[in-house]
Protein backbone atom coordinates (compact mmCIF):
# COMPACT_ATOMS: atom_id res chain seq x y z
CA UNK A 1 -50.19 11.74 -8.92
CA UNK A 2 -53.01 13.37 -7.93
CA UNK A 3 -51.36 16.86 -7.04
CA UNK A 4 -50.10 17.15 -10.30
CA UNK A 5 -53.50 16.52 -11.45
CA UNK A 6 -54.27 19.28 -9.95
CA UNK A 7 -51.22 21.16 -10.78
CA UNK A 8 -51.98 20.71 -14.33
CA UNK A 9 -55.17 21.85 -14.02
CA UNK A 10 -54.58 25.68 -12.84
CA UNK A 11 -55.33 28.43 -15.10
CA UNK A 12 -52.56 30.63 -16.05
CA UNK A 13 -53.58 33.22 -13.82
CA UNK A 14 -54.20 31.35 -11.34
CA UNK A 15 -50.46 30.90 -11.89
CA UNK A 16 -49.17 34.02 -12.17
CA UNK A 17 -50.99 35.09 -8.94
CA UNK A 18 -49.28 32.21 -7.17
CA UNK A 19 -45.89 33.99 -7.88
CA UNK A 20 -43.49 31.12 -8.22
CA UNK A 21 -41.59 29.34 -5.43
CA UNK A 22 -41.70 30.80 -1.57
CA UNK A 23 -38.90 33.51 -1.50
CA UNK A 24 -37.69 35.66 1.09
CA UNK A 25 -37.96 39.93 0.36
CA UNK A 26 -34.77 40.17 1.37
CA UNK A 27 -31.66 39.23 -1.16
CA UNK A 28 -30.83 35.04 -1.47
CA UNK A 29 -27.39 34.41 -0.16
CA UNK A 30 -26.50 32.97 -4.04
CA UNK A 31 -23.22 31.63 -5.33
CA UNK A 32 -20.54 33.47 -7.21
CA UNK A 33 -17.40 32.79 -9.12
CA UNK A 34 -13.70 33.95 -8.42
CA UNK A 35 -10.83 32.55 -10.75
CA UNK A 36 -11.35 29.46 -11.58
CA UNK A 37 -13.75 28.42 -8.74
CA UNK A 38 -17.42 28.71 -8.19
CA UNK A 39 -17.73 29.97 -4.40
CA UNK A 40 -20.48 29.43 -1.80
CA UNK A 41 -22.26 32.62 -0.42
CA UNK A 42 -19.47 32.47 2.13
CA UNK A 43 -17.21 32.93 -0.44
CA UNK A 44 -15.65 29.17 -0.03
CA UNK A 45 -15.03 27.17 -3.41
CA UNK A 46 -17.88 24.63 -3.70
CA UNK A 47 -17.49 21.92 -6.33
CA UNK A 48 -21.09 21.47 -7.55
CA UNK A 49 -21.63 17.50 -7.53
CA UNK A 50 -25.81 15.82 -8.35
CA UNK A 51 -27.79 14.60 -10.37
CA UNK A 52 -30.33 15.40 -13.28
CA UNK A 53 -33.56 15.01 -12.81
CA UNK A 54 -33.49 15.22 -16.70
CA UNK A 55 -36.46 13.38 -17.55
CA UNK A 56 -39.88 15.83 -16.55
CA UNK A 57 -42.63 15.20 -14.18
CA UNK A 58 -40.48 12.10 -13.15
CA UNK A 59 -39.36 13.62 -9.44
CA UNK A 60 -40.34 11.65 -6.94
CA UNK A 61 -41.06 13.52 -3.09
CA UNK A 62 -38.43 11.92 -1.67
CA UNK A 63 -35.41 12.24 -4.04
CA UNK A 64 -34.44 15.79 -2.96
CA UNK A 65 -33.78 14.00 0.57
CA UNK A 66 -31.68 11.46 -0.92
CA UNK A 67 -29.21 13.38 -2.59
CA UNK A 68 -28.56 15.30 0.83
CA UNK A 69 -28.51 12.05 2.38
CA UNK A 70 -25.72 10.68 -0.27
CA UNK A 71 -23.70 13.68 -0.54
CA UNK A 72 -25.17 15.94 -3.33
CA UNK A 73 -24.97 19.60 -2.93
CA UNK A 74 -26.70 20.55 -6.25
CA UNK A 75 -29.20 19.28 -8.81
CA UNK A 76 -29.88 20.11 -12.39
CA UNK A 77 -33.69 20.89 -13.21
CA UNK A 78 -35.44 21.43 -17.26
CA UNK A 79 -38.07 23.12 -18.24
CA UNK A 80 -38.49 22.03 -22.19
CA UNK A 81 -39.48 24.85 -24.44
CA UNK A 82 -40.57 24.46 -28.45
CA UNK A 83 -39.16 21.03 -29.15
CA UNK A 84 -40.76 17.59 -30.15
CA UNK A 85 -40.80 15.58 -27.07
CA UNK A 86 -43.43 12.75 -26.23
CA UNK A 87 -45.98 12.62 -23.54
CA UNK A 88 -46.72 16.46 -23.15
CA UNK A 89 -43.10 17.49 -22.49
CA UNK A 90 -43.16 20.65 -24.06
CA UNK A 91 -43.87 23.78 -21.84
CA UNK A 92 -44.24 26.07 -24.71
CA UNK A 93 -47.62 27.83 -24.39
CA UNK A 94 -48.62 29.20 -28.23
CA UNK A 95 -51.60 31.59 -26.74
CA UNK A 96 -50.53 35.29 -27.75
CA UNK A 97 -52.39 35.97 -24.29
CA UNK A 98 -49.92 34.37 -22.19
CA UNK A 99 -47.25 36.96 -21.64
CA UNK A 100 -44.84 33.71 -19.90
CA UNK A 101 -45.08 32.06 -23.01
CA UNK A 102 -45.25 28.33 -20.58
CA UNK A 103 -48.13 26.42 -20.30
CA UNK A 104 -49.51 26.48 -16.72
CA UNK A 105 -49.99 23.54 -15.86
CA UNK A 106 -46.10 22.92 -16.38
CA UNK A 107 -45.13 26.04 -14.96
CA UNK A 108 -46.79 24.89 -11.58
CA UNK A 109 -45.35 21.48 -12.14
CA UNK A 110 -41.57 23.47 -12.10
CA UNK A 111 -42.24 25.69 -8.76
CA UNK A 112 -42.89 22.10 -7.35
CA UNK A 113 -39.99 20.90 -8.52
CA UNK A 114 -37.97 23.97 -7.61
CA UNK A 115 -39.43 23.97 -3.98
CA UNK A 116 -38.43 20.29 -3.50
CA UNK A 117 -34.83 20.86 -4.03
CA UNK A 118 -34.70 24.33 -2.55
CA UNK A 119 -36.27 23.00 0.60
CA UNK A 120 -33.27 20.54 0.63
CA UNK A 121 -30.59 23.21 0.36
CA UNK A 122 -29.58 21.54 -3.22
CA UNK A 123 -28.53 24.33 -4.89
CA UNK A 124 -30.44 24.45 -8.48
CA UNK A 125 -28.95 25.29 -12.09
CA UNK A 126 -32.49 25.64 -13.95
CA UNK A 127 -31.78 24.73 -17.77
CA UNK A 128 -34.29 25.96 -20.89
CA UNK A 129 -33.97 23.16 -23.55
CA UNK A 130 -35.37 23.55 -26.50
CA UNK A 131 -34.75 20.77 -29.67
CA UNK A 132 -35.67 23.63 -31.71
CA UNK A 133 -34.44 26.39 -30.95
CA UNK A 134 -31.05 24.97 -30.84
CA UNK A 135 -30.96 23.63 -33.86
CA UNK A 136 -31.10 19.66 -33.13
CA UNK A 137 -31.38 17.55 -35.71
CA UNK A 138 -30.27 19.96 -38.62
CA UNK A 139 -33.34 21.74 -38.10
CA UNK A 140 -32.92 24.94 -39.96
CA UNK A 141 -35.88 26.91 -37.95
CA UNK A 142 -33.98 28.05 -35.00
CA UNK A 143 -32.98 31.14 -32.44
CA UNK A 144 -30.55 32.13 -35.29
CA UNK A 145 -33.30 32.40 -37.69
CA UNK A 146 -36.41 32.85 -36.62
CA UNK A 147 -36.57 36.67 -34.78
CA UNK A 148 -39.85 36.01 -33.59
CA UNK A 149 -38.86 32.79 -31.42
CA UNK A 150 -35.54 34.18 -30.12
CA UNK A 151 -37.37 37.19 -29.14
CA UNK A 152 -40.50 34.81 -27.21
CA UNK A 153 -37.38 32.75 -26.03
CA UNK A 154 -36.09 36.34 -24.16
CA UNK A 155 -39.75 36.84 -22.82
CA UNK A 156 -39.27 33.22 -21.30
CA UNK A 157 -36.10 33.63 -19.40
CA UNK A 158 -37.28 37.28 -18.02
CA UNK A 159 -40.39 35.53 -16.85
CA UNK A 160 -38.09 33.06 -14.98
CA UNK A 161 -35.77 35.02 -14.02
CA UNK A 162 -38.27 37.80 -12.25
CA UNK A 163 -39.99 34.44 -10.79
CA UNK A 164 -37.21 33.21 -9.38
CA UNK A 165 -34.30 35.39 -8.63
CA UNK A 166 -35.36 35.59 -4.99
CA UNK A 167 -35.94 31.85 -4.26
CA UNK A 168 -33.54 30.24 -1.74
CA UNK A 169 -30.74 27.76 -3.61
CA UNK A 170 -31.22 28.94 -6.94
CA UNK A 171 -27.81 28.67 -7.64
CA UNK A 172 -27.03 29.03 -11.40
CA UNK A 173 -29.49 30.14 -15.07
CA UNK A 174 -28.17 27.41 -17.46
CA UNK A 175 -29.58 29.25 -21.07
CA UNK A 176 -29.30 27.10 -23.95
CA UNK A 177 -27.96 23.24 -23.49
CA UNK A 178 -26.46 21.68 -26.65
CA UNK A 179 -26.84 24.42 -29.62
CA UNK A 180 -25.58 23.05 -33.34
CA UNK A 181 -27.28 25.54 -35.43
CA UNK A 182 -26.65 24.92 -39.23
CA UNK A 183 -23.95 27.41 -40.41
CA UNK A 184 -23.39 29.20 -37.44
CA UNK A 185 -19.73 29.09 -36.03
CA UNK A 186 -18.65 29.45 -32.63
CA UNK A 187 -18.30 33.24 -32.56
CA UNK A 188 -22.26 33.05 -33.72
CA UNK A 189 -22.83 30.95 -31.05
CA UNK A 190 -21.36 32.63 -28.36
CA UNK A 191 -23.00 36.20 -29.43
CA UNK A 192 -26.09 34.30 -28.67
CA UNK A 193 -25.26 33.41 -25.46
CA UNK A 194 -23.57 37.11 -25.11
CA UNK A 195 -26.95 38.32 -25.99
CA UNK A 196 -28.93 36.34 -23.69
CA UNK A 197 -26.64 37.02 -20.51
CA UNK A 198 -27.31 40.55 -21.00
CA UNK A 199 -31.16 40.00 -21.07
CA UNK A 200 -30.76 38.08 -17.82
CA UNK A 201 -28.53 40.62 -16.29
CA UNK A 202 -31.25 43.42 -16.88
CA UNK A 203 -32.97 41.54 -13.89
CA UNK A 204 -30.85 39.79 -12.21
CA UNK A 205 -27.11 40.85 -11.45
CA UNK A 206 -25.82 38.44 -8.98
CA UNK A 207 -26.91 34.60 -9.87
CA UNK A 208 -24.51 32.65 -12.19
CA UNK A 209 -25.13 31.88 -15.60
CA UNK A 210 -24.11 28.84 -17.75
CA UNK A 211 -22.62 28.86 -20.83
CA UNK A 212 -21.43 25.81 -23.10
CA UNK A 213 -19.58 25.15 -26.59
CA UNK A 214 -20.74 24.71 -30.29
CA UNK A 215 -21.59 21.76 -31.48
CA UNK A 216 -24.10 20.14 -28.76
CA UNK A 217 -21.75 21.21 -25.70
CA UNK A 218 -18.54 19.74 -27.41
CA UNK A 219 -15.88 19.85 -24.75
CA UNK A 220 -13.58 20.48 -27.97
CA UNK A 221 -15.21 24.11 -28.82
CA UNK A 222 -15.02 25.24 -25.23
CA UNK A 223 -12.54 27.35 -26.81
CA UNK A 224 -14.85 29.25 -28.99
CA UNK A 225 -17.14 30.24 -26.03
CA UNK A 226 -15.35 32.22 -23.45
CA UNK A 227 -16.53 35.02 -23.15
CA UNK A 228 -15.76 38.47 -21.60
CA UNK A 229 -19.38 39.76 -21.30
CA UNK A 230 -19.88 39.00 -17.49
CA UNK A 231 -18.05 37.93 -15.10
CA UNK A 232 -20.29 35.41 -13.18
CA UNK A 233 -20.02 32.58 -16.04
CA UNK A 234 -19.65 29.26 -15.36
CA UNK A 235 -18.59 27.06 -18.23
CA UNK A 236 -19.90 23.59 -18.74
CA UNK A 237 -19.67 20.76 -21.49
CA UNK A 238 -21.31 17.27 -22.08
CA UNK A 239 -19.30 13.97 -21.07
CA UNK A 240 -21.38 11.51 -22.25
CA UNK A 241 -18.84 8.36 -21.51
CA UNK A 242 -17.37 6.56 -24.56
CA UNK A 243 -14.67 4.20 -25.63
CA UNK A 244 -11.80 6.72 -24.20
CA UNK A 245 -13.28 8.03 -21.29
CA UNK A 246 -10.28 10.36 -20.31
CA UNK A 247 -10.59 11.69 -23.92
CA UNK A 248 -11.72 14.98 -22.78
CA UNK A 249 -10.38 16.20 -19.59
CA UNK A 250 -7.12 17.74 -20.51
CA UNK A 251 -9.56 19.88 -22.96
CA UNK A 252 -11.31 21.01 -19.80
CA UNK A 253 -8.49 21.50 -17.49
CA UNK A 254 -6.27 23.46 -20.09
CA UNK A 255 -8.94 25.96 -20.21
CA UNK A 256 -10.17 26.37 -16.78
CA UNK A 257 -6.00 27.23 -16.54
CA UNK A 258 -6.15 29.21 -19.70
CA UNK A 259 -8.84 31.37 -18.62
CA UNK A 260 -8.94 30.99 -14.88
CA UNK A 261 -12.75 30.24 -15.22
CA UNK A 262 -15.08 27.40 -13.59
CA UNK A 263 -15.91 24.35 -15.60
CA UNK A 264 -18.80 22.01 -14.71
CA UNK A 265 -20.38 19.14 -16.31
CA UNK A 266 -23.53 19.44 -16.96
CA UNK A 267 -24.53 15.93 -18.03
CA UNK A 268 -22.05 12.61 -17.14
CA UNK A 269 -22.86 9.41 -17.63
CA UNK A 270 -23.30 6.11 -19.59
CA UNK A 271 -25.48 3.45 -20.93
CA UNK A 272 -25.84 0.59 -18.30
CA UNK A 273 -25.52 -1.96 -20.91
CA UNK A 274 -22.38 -0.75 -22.56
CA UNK A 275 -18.95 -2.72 -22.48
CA UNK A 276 -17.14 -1.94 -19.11
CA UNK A 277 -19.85 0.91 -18.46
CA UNK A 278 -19.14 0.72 -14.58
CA UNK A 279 -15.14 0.89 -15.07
CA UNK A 280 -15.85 3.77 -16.96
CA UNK A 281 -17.70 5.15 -15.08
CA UNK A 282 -15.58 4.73 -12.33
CA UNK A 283 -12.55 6.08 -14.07
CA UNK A 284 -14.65 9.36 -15.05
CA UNK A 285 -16.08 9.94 -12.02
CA UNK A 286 -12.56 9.34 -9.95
CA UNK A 287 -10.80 12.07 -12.48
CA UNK A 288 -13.29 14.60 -11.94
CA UNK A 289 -12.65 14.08 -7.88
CA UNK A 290 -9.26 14.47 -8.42
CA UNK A 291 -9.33 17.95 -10.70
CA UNK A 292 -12.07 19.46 -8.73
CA UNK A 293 -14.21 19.20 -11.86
CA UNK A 294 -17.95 19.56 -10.56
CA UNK A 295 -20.63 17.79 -12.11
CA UNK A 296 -24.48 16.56 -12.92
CA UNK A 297 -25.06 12.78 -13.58
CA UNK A 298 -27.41 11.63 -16.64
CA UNK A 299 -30.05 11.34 -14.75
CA UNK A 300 -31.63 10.32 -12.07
CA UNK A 301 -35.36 8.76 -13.15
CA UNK A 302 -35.77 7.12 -17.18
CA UNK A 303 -39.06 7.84 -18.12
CA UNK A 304 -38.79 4.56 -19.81
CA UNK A 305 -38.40 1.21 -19.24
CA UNK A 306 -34.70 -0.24 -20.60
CA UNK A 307 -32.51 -1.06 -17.93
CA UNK A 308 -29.43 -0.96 -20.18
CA UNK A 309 -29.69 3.01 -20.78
CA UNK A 310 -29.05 5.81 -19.04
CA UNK A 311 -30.59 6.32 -15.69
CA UNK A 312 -30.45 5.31 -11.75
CA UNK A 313 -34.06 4.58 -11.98
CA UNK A 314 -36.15 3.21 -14.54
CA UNK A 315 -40.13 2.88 -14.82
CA UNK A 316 -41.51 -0.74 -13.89
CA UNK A 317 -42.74 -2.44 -17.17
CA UNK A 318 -45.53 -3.83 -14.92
CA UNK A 319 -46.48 -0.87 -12.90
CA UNK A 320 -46.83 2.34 -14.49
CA UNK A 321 -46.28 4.35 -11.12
CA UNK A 322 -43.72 2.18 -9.99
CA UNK A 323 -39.79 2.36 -10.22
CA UNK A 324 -37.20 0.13 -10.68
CA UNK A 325 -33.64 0.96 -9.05
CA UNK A 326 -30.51 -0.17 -10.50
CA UNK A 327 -28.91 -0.70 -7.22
CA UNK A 328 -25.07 -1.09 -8.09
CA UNK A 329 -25.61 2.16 -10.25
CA UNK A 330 -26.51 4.08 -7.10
CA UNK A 331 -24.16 3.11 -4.99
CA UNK A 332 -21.52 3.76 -7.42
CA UNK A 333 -22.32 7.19 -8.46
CA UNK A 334 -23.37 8.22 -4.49
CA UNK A 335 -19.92 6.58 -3.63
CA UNK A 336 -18.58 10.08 -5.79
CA UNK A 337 -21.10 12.87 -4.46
CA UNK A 338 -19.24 13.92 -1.00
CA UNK A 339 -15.37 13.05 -2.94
């Protein structure tokens, strides 16, 4: 606690001077994609299996450690960006003078978070959410209408980018999770994304991106988002776990085949409480091992304190530093991380 203290308290140059995450000068072995199969820097298919650590400043020093330890080979990491989230969650910095456009404080809380799994040899797919500029909720103030925020948006994601196209492990630039922009169809959509890979590609030619659907990563609009403007795209869709939980993985299958291109999940999992929620999960999990479907479970620490949501850990009602682990839930989604 008290390093973020003083993580939080850095000045934004004091920021900018640190430079990000340690990085080599030379070139990052990184991943790639051939066909249908994202492929290690040794040019072996990897099936990307981890965790979230969805919910921010909730990383604990030892978690990176514990993946390896179980089996993980990746990890999903946020930064939130112009959105209405509690407790300080939003990075977005509005000072004109700040050419990053991210408060500092949570800009030095990220390289931490970066360097944790990097150390670990996870390899990283950094996500920019943003409730906003997506379009949650209906919201009709969005990337699709307002110029100015698309354009600060594309000032963001250079700023990453340059920051951290040389850090070890940084193995995929997720863009936008979940869009559902009011009025805006799936071509709209994807010209977004089309729009966006080619800002990223001005810097940085070799790392992955991800790309999802329409409709807040609908596994039933994956259609509508291939694309043809790179060829380093991995595809990825939400499989939040419901009454059918096989509902959706024909849709993915049919067109990774269709298009020979990878498909990974970004977000899987289940509320704790629901009805059969470990048979599902089960069921989910054990189909994705046996299509080679990669995936990030939903997530690793709640930053709250219902044991019958989402979440491996969950804060301790009676201790506001301390965690609460759902054992069974561990074993059972570590049980599926070296399939």
């Amino acid at each position: 606690m008290e390093l973020r203290r003083v993580l939080f308290g850095l000045t934004t140059a004091a920021v900018l001077l640190l430079g990000g995450v340690p990085a080599s000068a030379a070139p990052q072995p990184r991943l790639s994609v051939s066909g249908a199969d994202v492929v290690d820097p040794a040019g072996n298919p990897i099936v990307l299996r981890g965790y979230n650590w969805g919910h921010w400043g909730t990383v604990q020093p030892q978690d990176a450690g514990d993946h390896v330890a179980a089996g993980a080979n990746s990890v999903r990491i946020p930064l939130r960006w112009w959105g209405e989230w509690k407790d300080d969650v939003d990075s977005r910095d509005p000072d004109p003078a700040n050419p990053s456009h991210i408060k500092a404080g949570h800009l030095a809380l990220l390289d931490q978070t970066i360097e944790q799994a990097s150390a670990k040899h996870l390899w990283i797919t950094l996500f920019v959410d943003s409730d906003h500029g997506q379009g949650a909720g209906g919201r009709p103030d969005n990337f699709w209408t307002n110029p100015e925020m698309k354009q600060q948006f594309k000032e963001v994601w250079q700023f990453l980018v340059r920051r951290y196209k040389a850090t070890p492990y940084l193995g995929a630039f997720e863009i936008l999770p979940e869009p559902k922009p009011i009025g805006q169809n799936d071509d709209q959509v994807r010209a977004f994304y089309d729009e966006m890979i080619g800002v990223i590609r001005g810097i940085d030619r070799r790392t992955p991106v991800v790309v999802g659907p329409n409709d807040n990563y609908s596994c039933s609009h994956l259609e509508g988002a291939f694309t043809t403007a790179d060829p380093k795209v991995i595809y990825t869709c939400n499989y939040f776990i419901f009454d059918k939980p096989l509902n959706r993985i024909k849709l993915i299958t049919d067109f990774r085949t269709a298009h020979d291109v990878p498909v990974w999940i970004n977000q899987v999992g289940v509320e704790s409480g629901d009805v059969d929620a470990k048979l599902k999960a089960r069921t989910v999990l054990r189909a994705f091992s046996d299509n080679g479907i990669g995936w990030a479970w939903w997530t690793f620490r709640l930053n709250g304190t219902n044991p019958d949501t989402h979440g491996i850990y969950y804060r301790d009602p009676a201790d506001a530093d301390g965690w609460i682990v759902k054992q069974a839930w561990l074993e059972l989604v570590n049980g599926y991380l070296a399939a």
